[in-house]
PDB file of N, CA and C in Angstrom:
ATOM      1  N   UNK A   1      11.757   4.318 -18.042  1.00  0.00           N
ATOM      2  CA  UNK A   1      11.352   2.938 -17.931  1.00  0.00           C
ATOM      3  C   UNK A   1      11.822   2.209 -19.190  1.00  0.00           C
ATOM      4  N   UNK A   2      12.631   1.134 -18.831  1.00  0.00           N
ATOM      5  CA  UNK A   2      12.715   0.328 -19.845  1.00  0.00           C
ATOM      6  C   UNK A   2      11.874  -1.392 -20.339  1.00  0.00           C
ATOM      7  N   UNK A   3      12.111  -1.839 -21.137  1.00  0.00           N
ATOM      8  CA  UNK A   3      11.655  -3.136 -21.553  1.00  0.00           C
ATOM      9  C   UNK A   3      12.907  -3.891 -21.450  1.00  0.00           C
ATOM     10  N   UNK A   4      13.179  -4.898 -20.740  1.00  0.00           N
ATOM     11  CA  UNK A   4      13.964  -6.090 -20.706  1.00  0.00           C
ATOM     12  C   UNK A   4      13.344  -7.257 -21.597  1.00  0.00           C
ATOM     13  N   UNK A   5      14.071  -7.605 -22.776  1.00  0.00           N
ATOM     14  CA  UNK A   5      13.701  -8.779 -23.367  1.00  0.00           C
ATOM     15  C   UNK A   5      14.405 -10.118 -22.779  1.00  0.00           C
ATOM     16  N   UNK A   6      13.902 -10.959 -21.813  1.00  0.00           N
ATOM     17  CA  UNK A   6      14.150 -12.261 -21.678  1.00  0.00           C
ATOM     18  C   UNK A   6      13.112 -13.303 -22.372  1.00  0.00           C
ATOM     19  N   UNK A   7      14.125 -13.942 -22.466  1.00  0.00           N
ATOM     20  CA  UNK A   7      13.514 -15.558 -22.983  1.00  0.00           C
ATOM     21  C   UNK A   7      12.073 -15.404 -23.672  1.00  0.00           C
ATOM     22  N   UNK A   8      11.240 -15.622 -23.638  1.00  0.00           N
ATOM     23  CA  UNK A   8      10.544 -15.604 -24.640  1.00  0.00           C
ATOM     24  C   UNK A   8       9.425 -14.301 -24.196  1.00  0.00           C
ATOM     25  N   UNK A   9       9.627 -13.334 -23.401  1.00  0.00           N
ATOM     26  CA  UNK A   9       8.734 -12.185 -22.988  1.00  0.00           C
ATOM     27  C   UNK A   9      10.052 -11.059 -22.588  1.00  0.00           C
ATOM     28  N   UNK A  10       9.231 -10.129 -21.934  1.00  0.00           N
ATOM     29  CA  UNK A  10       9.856  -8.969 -21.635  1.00  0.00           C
ATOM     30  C   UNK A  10       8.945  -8.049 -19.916  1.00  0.00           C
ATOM     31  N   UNK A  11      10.127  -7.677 -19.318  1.00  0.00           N
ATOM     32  CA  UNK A  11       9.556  -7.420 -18.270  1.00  0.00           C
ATOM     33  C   UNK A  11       9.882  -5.382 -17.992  1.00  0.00           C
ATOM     34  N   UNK A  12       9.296  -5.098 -17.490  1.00  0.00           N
ATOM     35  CA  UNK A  12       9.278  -3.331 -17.456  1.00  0.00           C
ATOM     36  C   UNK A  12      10.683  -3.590 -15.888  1.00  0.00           C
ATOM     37  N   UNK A  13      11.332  -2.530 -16.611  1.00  0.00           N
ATOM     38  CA  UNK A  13      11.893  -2.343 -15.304  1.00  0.00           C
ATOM     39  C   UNK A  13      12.533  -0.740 -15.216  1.00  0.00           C
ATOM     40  N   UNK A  14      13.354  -0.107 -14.211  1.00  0.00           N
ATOM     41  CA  UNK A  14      13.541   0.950 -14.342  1.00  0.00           C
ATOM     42  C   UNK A  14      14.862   1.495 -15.072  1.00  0.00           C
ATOM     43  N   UNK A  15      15.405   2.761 -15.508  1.00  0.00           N
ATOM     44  CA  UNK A  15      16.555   2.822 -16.087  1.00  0.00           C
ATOM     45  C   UNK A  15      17.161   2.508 -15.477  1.00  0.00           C
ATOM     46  N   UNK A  16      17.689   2.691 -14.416  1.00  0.00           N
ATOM     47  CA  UNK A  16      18.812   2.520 -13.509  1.00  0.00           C
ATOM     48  C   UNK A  16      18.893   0.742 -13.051  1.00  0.00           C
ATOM     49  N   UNK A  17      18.124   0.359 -13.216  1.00  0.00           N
ATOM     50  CA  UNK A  17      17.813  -1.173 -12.757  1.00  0.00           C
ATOM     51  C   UNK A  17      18.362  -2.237 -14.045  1.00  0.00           C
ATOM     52  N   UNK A  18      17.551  -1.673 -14.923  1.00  0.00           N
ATOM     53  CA  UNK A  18      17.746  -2.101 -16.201  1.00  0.00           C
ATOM     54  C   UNK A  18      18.887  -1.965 -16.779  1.00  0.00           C
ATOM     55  N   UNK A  19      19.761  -1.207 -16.392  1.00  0.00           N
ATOM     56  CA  UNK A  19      21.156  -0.626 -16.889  1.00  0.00           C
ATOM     57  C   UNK A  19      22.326  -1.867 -16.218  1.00  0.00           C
ATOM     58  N   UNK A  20      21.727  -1.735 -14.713  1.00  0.00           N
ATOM     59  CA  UNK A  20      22.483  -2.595 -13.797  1.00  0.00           C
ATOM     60  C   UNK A  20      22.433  -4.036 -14.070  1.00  0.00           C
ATOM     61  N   UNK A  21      21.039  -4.687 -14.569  1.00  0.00           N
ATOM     62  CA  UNK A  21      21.155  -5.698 -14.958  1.00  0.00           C
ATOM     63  C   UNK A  21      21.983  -5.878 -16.279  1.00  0.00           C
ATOM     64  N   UNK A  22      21.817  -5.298 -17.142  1.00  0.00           N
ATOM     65  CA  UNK A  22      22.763  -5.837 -18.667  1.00  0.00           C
ATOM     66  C   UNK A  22      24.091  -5.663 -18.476  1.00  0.00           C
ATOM     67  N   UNK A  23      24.701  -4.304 -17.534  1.00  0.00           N
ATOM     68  CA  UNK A  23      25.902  -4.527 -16.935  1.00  0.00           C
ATOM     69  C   UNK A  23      26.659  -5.897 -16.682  1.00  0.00           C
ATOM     70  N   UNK A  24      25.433  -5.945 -15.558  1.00  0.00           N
ATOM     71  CA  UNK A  24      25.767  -7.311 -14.847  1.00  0.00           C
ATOM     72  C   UNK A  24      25.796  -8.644 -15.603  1.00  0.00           C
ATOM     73  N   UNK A  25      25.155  -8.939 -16.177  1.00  0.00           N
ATOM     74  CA  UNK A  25      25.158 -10.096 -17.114  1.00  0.00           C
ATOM     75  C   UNK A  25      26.395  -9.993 -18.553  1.00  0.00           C
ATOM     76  N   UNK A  26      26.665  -8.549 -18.604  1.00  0.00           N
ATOM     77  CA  UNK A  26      27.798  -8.884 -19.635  1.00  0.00           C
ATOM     78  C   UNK A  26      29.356  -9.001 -18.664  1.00  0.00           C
ATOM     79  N   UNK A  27      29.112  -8.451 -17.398  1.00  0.00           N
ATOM     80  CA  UNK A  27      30.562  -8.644 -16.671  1.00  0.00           C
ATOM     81  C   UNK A  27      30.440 -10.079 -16.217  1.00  0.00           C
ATOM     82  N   UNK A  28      29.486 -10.931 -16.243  1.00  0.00           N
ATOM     83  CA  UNK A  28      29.136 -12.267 -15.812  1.00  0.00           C
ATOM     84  C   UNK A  28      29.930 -12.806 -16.934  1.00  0.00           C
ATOM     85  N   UNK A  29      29.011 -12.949 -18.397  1.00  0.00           N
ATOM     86  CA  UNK A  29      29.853 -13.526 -19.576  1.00  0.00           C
ATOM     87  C   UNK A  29      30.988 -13.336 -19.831  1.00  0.00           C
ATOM     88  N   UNK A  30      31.787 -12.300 -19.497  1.00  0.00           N
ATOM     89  CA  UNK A  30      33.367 -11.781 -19.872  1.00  0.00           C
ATOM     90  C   UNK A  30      34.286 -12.989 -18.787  1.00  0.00           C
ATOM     91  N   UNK A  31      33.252 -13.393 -17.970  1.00  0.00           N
ATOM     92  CA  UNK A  31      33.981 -14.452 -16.654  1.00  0.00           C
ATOM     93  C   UNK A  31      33.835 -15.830 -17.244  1.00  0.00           C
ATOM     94  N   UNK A  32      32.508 -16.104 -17.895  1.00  0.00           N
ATOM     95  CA  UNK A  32      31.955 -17.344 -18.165  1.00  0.00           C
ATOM     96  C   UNK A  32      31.271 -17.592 -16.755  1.00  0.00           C
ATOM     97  N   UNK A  33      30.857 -16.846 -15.994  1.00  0.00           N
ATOM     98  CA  UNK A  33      29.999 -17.452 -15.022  1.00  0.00           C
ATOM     99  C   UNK A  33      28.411 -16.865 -15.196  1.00  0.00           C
ATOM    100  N   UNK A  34      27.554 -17.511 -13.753  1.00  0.00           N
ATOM    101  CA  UNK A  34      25.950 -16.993 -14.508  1.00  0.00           C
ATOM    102  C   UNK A  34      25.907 -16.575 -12.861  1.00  0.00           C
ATOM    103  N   UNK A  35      24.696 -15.967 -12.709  1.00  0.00           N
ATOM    104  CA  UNK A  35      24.169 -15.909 -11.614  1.00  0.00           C
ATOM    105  C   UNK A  35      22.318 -15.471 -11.503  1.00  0.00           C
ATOM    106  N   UNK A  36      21.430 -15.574 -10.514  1.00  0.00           N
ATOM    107  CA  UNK A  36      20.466 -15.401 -10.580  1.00  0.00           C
ATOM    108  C   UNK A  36      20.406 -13.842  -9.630  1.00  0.00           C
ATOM    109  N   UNK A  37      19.960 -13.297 -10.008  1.00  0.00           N
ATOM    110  CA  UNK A  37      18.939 -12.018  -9.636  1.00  0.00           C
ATOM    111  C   UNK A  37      17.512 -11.542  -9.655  1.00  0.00           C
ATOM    112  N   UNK A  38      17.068 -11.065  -8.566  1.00  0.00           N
ATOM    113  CA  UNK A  38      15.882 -10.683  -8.400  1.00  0.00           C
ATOM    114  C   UNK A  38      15.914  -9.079  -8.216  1.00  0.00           C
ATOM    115  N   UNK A  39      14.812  -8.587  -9.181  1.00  0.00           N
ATOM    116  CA  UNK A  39      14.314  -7.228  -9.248  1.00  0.00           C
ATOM    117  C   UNK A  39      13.141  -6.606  -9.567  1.00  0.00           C
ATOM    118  N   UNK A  40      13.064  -5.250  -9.309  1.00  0.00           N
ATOM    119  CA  UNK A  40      11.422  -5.249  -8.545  1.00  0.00           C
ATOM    120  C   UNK A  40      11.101  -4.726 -10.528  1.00  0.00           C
ATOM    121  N   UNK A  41       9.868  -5.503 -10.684  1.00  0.00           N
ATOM    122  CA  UNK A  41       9.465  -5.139 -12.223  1.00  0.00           C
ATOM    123  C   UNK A  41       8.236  -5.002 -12.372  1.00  0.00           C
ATOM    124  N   UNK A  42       7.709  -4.796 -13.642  1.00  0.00           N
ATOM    125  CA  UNK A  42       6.295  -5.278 -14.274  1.00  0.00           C
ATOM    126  C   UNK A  42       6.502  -6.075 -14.725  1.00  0.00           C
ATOM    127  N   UNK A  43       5.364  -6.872 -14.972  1.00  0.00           N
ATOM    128  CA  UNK A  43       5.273  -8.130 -15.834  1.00  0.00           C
ATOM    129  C   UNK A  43       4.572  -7.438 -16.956  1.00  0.00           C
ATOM    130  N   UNK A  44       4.389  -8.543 -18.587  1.00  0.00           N
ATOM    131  CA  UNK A  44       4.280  -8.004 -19.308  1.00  0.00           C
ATOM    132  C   UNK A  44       2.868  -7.738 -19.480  1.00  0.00           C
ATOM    133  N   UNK A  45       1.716  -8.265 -17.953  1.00  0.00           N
ATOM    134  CA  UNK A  45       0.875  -7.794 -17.953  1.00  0.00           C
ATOM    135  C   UNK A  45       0.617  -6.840 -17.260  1.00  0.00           C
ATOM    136  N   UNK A  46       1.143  -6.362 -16.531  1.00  0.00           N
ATOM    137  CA  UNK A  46       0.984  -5.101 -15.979  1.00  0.00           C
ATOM    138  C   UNK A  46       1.198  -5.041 -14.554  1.00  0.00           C
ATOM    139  N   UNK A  47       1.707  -6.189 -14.159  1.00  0.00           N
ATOM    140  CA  UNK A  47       1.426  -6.683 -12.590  1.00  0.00           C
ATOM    141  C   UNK A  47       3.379  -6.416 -11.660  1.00  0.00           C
ATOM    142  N   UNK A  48       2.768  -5.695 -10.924  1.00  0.00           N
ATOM    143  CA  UNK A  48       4.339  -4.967 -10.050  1.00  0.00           C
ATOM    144  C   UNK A  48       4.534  -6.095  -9.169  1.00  0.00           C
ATOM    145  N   UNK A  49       5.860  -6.662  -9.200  1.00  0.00           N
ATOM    146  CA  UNK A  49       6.394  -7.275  -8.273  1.00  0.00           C
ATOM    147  C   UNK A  49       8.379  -7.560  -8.079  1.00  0.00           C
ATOM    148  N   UNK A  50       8.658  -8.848  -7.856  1.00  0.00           N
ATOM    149  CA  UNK A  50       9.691  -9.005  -8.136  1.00  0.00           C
ATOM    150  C   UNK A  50      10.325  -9.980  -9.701  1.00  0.00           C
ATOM    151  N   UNK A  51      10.879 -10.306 -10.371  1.00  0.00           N
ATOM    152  CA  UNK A  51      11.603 -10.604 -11.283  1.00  0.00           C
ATOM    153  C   UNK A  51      12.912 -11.264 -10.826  1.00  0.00           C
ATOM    154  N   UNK A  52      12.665 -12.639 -10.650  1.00  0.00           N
ATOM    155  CA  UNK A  52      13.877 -13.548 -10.890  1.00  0.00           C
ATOM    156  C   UNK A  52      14.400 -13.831 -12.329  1.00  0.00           C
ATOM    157  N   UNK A  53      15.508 -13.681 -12.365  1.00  0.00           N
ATOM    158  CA  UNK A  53      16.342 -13.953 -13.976  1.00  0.00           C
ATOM    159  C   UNK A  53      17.471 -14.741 -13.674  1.00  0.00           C
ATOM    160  N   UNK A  54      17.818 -15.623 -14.250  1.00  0.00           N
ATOM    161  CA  UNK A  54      19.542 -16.282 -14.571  1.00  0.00           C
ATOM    162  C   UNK A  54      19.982 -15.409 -15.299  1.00  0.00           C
ATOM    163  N   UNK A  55      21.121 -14.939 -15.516  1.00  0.00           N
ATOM    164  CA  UNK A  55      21.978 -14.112 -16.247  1.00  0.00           C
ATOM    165  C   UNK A  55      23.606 -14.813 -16.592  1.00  0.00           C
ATOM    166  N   UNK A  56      23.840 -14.878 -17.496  1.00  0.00           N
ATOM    167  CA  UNK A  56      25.078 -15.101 -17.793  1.00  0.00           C
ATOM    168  C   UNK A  56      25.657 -15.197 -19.062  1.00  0.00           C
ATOM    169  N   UNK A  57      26.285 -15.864 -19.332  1.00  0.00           N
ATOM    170  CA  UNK A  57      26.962 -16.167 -21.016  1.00  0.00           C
ATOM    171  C   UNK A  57      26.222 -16.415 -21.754  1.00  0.00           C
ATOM    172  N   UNK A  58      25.151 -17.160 -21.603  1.00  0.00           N
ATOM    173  CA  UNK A  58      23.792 -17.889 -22.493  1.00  0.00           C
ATOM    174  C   UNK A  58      22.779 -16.370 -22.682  1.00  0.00           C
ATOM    175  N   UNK A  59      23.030 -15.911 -21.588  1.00  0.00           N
ATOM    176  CA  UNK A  59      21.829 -14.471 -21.482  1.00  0.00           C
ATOM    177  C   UNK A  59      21.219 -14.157 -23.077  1.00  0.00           C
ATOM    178  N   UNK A  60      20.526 -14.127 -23.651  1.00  0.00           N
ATOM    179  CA  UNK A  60      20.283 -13.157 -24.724  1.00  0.00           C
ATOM    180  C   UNK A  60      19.418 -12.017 -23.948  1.00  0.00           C
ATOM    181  N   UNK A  61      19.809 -10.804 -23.849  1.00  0.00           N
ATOM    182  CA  UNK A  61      18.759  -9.773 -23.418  1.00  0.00           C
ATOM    183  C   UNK A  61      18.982  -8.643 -24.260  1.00  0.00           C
ATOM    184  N   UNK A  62      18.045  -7.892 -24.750  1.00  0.00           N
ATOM    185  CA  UNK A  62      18.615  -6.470 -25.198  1.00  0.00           C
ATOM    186  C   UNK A  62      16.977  -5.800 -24.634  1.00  0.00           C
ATOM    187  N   UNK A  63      17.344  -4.415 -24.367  1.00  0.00           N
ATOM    188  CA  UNK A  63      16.553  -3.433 -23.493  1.00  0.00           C
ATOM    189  C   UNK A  63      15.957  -2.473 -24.572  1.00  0.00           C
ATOM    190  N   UNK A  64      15.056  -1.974 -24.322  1.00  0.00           N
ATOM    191  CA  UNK A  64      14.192  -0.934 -25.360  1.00  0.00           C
ATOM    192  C   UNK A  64      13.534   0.279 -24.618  1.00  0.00           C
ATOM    193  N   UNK A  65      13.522   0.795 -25.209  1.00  0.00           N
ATOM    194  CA  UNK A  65      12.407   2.321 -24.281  1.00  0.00           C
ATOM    195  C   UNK A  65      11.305   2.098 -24.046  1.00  0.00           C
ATOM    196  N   UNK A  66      10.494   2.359 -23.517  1.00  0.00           N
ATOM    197  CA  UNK A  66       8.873   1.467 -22.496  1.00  0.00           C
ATOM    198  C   UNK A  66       8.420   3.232 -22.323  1.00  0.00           C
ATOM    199  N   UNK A  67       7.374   3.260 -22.168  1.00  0.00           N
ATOM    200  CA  UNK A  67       6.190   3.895 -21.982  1.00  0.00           C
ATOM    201  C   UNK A  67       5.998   3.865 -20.318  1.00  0.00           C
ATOM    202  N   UNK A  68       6.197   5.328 -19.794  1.00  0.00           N
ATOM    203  CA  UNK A  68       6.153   5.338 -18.323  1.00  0.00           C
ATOM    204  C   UNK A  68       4.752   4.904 -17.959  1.00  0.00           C
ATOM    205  N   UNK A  69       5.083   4.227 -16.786  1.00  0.00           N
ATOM    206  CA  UNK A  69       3.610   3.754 -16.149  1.00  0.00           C
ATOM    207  C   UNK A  69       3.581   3.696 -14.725  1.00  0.00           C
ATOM    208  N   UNK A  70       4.098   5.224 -14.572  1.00  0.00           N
ATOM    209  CA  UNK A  70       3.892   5.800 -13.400  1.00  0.00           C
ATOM    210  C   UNK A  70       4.113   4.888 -11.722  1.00  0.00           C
ATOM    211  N   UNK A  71       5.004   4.316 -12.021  1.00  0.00           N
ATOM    212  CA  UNK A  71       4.929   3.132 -11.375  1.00  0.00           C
ATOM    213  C   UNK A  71       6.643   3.234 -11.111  1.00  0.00           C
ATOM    214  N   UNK A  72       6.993   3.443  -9.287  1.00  0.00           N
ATOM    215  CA  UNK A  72       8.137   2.985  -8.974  1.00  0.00           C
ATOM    216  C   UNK A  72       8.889   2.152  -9.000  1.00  0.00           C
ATOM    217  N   UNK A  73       9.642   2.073  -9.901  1.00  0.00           N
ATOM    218  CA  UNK A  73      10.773   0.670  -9.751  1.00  0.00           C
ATOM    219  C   UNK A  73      11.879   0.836  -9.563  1.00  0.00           C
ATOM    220  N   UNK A  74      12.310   1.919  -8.583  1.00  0.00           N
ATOM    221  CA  UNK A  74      13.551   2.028  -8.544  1.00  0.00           C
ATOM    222  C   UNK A  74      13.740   1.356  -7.320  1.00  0.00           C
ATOM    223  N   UNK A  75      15.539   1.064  -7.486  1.00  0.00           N
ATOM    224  CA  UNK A  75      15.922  -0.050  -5.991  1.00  0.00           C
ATOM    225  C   UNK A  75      17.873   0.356  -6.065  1.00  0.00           C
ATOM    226  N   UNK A  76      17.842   1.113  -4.792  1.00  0.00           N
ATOM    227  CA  UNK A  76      19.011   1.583  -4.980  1.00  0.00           C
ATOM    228  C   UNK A  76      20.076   0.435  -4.617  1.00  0.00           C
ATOM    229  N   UNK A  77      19.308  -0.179  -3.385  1.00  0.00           N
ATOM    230  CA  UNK A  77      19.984  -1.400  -3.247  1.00  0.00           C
ATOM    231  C   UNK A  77      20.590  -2.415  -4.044  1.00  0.00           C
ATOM    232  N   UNK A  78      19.675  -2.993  -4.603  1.00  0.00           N
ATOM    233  CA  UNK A  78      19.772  -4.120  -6.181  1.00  0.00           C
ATOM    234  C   UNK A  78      21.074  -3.425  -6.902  1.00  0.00           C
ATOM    235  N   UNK A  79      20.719  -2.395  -7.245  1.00  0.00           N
ATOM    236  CA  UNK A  79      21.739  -1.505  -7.827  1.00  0.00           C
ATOM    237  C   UNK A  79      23.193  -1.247  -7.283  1.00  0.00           C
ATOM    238  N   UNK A  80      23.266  -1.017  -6.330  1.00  0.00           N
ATOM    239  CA  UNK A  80      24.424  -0.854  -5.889  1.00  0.00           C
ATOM    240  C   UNK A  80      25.073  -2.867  -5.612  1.00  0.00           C
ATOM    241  N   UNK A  81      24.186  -3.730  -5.307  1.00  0.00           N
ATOM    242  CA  UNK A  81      24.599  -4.869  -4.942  1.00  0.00           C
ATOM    243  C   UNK A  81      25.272  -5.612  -6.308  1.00  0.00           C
ATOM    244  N   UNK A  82      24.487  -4.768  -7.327  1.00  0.00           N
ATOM    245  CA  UNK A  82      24.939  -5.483  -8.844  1.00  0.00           C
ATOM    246  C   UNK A  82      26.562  -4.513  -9.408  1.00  0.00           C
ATOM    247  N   UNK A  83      26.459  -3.657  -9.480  1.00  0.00           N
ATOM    248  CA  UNK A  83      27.377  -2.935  -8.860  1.00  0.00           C
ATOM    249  C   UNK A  83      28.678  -3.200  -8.609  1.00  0.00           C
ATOM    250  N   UNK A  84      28.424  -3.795  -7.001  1.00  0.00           N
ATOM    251  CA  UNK A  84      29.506  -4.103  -6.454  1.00  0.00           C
ATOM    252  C   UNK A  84      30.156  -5.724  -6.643  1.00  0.00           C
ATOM    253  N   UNK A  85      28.925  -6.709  -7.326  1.00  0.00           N
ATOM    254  CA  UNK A  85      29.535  -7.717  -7.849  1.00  0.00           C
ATOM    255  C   UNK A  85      29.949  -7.537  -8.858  1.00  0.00           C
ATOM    256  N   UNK A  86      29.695  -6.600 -10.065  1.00  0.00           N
ATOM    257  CA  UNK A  86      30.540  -6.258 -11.492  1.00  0.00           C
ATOM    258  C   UNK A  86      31.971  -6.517 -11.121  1.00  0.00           C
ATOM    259  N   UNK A  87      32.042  -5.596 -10.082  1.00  0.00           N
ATOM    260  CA  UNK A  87      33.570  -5.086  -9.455  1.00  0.00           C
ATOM    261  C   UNK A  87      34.402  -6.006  -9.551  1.00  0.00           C
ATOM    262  N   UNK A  88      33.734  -6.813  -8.469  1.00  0.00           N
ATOM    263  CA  UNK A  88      34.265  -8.077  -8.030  1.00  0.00           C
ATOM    264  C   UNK A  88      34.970  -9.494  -9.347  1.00  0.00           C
ATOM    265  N   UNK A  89      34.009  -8.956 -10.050  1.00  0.00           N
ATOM    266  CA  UNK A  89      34.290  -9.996 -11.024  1.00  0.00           C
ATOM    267  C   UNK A  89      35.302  -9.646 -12.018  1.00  0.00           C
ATOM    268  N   UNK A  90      35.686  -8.091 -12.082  1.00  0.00           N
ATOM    269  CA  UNK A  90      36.593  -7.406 -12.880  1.00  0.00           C
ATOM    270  C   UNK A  90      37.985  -7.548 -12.529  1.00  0.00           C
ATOM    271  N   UNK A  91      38.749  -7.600 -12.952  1.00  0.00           N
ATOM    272  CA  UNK A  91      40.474  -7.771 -12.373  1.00  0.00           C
ATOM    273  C   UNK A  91      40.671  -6.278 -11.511  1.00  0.00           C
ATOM    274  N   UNK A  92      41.382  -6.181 -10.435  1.00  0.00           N
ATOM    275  CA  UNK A  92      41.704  -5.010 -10.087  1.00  0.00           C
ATOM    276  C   UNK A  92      42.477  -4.507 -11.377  1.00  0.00           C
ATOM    277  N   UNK A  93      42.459  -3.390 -11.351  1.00  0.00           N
ATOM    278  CA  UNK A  93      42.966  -1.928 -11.976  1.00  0.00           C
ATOM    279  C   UNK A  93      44.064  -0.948 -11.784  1.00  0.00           C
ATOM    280  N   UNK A  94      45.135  -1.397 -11.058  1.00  0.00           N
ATOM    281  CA  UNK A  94      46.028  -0.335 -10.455  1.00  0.00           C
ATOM    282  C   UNK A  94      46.125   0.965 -11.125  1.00  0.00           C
ATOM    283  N   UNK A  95      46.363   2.126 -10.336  1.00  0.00           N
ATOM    284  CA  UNK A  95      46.593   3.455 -10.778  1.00  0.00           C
ATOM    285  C   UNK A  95      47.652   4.085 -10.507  1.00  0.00           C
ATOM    286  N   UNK A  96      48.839   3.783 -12.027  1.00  0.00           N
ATOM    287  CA  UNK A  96      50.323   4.175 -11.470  1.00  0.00           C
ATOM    288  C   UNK A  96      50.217   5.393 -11.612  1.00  0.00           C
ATOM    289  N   UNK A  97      50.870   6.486 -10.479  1.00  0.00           N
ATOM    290  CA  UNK A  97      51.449   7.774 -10.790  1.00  0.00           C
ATOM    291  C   UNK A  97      52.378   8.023 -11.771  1.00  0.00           C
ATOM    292  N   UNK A  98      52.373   8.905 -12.378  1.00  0.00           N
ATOM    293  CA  UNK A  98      53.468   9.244 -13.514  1.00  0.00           C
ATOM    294  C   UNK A  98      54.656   9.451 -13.026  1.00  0.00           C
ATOM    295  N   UNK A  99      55.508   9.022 -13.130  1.00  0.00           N
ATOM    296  CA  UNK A  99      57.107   9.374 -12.602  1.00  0.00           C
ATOM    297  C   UNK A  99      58.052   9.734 -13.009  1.00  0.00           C
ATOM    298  N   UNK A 100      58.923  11.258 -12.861  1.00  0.00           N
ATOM    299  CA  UNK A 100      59.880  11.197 -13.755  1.00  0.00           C
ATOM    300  C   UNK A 100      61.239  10.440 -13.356  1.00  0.00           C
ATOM    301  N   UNK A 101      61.773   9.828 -13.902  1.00  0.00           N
ATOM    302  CA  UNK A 101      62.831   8.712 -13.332  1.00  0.00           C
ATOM    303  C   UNK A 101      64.367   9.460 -13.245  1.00  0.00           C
ATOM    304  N   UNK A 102      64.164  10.373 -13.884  1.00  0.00           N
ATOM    305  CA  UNK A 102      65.500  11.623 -13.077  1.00  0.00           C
ATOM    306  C   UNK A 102      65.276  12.147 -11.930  1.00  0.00           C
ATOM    307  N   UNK A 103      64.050  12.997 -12.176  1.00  0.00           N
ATOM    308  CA  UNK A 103      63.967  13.453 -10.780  1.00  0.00           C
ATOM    309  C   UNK A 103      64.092  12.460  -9.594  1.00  0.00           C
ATOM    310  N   UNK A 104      62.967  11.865 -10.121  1.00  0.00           N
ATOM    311  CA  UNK A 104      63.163  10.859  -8.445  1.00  0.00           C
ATOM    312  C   UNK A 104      64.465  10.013  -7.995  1.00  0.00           C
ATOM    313  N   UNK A 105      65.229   9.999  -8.975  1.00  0.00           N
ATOM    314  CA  UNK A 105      66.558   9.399  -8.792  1.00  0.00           C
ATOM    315  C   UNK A 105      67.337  10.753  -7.956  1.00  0.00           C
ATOM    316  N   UNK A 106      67.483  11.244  -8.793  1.00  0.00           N
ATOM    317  CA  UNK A 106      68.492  12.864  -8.818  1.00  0.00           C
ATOM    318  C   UNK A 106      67.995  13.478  -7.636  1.00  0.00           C
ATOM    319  N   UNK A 107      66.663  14.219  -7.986  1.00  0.00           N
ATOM    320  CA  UNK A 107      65.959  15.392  -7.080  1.00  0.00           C
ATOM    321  C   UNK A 107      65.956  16.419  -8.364  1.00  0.00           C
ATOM    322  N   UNK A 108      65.578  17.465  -8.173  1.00  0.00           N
ATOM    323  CA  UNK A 108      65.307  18.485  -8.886  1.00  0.00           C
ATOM    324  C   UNK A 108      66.677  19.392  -8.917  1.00  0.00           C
ATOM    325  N   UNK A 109      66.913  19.877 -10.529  1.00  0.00           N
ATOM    326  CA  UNK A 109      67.825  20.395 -10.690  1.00  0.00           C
ATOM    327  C   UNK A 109      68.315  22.122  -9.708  1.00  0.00           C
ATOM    328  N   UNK A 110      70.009  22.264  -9.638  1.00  0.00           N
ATOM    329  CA  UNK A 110      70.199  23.024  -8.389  1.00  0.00           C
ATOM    330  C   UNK A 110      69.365  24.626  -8.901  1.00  0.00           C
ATOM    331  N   UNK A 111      68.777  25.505  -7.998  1.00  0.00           N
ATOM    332  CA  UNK A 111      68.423  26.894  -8.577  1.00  0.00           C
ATOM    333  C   UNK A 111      67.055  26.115  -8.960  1.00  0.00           C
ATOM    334  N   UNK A 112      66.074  25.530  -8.445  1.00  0.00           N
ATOM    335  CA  UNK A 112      64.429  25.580  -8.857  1.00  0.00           C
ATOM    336  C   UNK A 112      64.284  25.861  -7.348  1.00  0.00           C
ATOM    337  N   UNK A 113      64.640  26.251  -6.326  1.00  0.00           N
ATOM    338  CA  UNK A 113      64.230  25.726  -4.769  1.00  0.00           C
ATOM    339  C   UNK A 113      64.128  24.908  -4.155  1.00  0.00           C
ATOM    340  N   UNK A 114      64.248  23.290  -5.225  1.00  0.00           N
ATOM    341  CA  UNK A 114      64.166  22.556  -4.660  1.00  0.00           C
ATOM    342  C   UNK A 114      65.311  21.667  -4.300  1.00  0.00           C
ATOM    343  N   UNK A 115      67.259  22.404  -4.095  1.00  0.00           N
ATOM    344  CA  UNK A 115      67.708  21.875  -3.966  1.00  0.00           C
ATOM    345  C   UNK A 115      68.173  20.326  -3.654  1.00  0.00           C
ATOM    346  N   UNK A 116      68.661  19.499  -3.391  1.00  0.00           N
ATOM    347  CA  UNK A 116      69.440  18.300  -2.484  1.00  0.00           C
ATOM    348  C   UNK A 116      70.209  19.067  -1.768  1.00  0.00           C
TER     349      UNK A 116
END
C-alpha cells in the first residue's frame, strides 16, 4: 500500500495502482497534456471509495510506503487502461533486426551449406 501525495492531502492506494498512476501522469507531462482519472482508494480518513485526480504537467505527486490496512485496492482494469494510454501517448518504437549487409546481398559464403 502506498500514500499518494496530491494537492494539499494524500490518498492510500495500492502498489500496482499507485505505480500506474505516477506512470501515467509523467507520460502525460512528457506530452504536455493532462487528463482526469478515477481510482479505487482511501481517503486520508480512512474511508474506501473512488479517487478522482487531474494529472498532468502541473501534477506535483510523489508516493511513500503506507501501513497495510487490510483493505483491497487493487483494480486490474484501471491498470491496464492506464497502461494502455501510456502507450498511446509514447511514439511507436520500431524493432530493427540486425542485418548483415553481405550476407543478405551475397548469401552465405560457398562450403557453409548454405550455398546460392
Amino acid at each position: 500500500m502506498r500514500k499518494l501525495y496530491y494537492a494539499s492531502g494524500f490518498v492510500l492506494l495500492s502498489d500496482t495502482v499507485c505505480e500506474a498512476v505516477l506512470d501515467y501522469a509523467h507520460a502525460l507531462a512528457e506530452v504536455g497534456k493532462s487528463d482526469v482519472v478515477q481510482v479505487p482508494a482511501l481517503s486520508d480518513e480512512g474511508a474506501r471509495g473512488e479517487t478522482t485526480m487531474l494529472i498532468g504537467p502541473a501534477s506535483q505527486l510523489f508516493a511513500a510506503p503506507a501501513l497495510d490496512r487490510a483493505v483491497d485496492l487493487e483494480d486490474d482494469d484501471i491498470v491496464a487502461t492506464m497502461r494502455l494510454k501510456i502507450a498511446r501517448l509514447r511514439p511507436p518504437n520500431p524493432q530493427v533486426e540486425e542485418q548483415d549487409p553481405v550476407t543478405d546481398h551475397y548469401g552465405d559464403w560457398p562450403g557453409t551449406g548454405t550455398e546460392l
